[in-house]
N, C-alpha and C. Protein backbone atom coordinates (compact mmCIF):
# COMPACT_ATOMS: atom_id res chain seq x y z
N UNK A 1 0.84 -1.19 0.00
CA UNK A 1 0.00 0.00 0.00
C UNK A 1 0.88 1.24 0.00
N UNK A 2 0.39 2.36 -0.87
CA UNK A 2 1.19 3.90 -0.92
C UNK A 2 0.34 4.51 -0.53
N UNK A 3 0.54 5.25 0.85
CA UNK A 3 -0.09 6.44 1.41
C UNK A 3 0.30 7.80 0.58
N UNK A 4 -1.02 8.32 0.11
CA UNK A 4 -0.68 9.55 -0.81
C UNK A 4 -0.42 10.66 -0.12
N UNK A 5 0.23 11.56 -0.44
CA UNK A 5 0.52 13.35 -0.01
C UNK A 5 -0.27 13.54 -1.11
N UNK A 6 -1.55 14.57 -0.88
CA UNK A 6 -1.88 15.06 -2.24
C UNK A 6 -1.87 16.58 -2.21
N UNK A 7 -1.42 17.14 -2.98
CA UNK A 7 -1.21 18.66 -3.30
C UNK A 7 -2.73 19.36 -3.64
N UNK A 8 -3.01 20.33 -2.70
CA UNK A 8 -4.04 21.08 -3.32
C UNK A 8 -4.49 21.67 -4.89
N UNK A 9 -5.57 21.18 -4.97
CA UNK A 9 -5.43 21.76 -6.37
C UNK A 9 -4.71 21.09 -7.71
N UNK A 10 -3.87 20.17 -7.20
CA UNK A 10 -2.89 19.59 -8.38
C UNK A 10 -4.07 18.13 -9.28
N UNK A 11 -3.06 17.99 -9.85
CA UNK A 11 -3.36 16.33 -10.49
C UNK A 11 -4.42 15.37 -9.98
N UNK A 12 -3.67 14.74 -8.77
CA UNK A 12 -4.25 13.65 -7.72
C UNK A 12 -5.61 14.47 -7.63
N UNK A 13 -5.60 15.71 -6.88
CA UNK A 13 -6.91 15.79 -6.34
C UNK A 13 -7.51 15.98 -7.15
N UNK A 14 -7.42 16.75 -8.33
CA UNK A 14 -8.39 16.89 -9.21
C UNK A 14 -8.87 15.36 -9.67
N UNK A 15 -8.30 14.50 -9.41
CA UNK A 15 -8.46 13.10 -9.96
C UNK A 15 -9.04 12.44 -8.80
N UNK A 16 -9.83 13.55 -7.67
CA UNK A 16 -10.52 12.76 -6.45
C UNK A 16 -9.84 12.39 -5.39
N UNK A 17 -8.41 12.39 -5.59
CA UNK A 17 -7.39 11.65 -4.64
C UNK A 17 -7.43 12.67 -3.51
N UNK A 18 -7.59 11.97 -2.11
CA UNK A 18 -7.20 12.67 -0.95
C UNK A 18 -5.76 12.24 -0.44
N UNK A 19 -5.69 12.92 0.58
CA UNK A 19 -4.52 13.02 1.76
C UNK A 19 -5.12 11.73 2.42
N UNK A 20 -3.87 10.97 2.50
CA UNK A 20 -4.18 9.77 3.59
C UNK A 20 -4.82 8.53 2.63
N UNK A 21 -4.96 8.64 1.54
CA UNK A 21 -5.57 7.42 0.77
C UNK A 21 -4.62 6.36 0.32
N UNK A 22 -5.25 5.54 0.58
CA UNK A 22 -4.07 4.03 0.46
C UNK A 22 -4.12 3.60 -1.03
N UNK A 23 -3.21 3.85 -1.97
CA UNK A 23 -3.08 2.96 -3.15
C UNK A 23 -2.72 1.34 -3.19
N UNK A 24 -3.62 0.62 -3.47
CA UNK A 24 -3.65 -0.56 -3.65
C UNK A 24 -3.97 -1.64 -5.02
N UNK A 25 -3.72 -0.47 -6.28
CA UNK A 25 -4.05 -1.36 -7.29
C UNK A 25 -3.77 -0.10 -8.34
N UNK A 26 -3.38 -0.26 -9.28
CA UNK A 26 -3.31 0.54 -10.39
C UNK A 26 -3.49 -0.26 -11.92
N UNK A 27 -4.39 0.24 -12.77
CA UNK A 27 -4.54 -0.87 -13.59
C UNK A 27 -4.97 -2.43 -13.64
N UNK A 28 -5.16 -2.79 -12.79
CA UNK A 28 -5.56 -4.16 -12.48
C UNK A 28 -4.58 -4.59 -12.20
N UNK A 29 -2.92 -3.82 -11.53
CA UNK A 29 -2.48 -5.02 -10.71
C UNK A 29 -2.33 -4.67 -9.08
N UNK A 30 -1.62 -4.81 -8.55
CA UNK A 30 -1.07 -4.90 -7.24
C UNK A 30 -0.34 -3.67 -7.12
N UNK A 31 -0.61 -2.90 -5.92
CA UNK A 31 0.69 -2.05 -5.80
C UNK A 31 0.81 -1.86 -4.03
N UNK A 32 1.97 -2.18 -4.16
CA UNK A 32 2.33 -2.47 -2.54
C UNK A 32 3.64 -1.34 -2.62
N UNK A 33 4.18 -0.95 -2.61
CA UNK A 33 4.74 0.47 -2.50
C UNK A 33 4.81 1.30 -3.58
N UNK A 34 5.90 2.37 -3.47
CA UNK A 34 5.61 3.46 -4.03
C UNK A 34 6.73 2.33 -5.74
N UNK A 35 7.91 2.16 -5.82
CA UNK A 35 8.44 0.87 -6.51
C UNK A 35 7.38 0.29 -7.70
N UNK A 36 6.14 -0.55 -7.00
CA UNK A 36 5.71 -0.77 -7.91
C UNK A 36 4.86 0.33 -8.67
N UNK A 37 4.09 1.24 -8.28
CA UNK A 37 3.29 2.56 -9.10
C UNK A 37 4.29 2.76 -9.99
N UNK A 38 5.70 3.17 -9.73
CA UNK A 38 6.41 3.67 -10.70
C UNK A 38 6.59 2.99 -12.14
N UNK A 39 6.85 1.10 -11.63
CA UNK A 39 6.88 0.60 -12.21
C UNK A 39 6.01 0.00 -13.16
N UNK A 40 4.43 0.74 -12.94
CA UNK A 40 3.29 0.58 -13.66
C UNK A 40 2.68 1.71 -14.74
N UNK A 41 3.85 3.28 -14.16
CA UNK A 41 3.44 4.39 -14.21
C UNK A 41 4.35 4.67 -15.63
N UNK A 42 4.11 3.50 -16.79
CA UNK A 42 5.10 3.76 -18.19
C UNK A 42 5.00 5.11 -19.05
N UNK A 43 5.52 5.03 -19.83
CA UNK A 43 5.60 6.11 -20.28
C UNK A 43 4.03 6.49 -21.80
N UNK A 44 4.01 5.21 -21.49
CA UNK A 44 2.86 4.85 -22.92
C UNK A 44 1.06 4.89 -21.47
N UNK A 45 1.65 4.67 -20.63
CA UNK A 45 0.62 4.87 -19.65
C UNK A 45 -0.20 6.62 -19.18
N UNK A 46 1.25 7.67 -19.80
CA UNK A 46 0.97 8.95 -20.03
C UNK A 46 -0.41 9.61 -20.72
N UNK A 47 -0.86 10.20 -20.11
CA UNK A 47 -2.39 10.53 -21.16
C UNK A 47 -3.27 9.92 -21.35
N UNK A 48 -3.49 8.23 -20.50
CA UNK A 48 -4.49 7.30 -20.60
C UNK A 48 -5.12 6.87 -19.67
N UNK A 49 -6.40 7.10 -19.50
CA UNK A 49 -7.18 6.60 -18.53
C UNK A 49 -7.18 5.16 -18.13
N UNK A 50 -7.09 4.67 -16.76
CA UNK A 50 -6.66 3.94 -15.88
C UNK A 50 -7.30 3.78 -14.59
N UNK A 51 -7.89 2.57 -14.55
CA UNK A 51 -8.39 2.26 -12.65
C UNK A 51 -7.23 2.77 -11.65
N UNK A 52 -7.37 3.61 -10.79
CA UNK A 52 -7.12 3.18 -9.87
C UNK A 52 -7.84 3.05 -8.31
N UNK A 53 -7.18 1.57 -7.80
CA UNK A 53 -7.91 1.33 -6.80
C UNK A 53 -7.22 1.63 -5.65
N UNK A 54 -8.64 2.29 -4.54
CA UNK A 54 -7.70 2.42 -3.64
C UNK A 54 -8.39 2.51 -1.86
N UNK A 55 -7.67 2.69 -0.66
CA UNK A 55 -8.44 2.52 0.25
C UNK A 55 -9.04 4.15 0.89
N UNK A 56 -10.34 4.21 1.29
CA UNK A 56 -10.27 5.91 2.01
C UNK A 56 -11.57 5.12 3.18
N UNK A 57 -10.64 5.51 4.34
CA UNK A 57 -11.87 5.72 5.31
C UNK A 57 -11.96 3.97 6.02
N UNK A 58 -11.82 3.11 5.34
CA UNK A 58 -11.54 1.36 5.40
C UNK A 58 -12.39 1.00 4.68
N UNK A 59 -13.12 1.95 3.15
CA UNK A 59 -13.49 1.45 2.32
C UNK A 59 -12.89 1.70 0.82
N UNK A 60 -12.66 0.58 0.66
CA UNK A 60 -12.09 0.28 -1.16
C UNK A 60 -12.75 1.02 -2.04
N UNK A 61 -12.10 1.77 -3.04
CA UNK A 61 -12.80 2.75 -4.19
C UNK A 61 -11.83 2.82 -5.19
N UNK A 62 -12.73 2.16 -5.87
CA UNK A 62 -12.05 2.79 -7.46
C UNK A 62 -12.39 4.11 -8.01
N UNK A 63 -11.41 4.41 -8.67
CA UNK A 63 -11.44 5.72 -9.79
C UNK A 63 -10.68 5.98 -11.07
N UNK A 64 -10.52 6.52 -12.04
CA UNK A 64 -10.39 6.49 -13.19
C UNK A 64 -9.79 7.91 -12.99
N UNK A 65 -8.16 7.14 -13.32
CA UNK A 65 -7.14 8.54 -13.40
C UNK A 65 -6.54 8.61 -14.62
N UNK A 66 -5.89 10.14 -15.38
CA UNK A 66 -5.05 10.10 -16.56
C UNK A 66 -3.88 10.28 -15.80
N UNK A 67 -3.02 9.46 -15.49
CA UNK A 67 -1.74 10.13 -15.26
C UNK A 67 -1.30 11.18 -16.27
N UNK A 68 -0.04 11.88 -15.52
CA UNK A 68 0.03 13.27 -16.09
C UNK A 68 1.49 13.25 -16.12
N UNK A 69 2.48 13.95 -16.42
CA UNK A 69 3.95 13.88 -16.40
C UNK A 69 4.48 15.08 -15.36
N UNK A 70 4.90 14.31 -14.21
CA UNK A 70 5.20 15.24 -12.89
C UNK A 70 5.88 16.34 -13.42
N UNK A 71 6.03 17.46 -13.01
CA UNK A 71 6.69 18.80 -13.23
C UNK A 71 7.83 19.03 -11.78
N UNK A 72 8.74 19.66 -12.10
CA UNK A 72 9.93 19.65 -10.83
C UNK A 72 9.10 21.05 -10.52
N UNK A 73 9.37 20.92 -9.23
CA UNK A 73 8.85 22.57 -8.03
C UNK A 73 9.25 24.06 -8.81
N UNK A 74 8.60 24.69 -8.83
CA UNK A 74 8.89 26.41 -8.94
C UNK A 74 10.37 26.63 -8.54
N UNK A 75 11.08 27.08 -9.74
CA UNK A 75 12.57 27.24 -8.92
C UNK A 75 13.42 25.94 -9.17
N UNK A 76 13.08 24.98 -9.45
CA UNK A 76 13.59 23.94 -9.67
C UNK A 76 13.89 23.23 -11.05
């Protein structure tokens, strides 16, 4: 499981994602740390809608995210 940080306003939340939500599935597989997301998070996976499943509250929820291509910080 990946406990999310989600940024106000950014990506995640606009994609529903809260603070404190447990990732447990991306695409229909498994994701038990942050390792595997990355390793699910291809580059052909960019711009395409995608389950992801996940835990809020001690109930399981899916949602349907586009990943997006992270940007480095202001200044960075």
């Amino acid at each position: 499981m990946l406990e999310l940080h989600v940024e106000p306003g950014g990506p995640a939340y606009r994609a529903d994602l809260r603070e404190g939500d447990l990732i447990v599935g991306f695409a229909s597989e498994p994701v038990a740390g942050v390792d595997d997301l990355q390793r699910l998070l291809t580059e052909d996976r960019i711009g395409t809608r995608a389950p992801l499943t996940l835990i809020r509250r001690a109930e399981r929820r899916e949602v349907e995210v586009v990943p997006v291509e992270s940007r480095p910080p202001d200044g960075g």
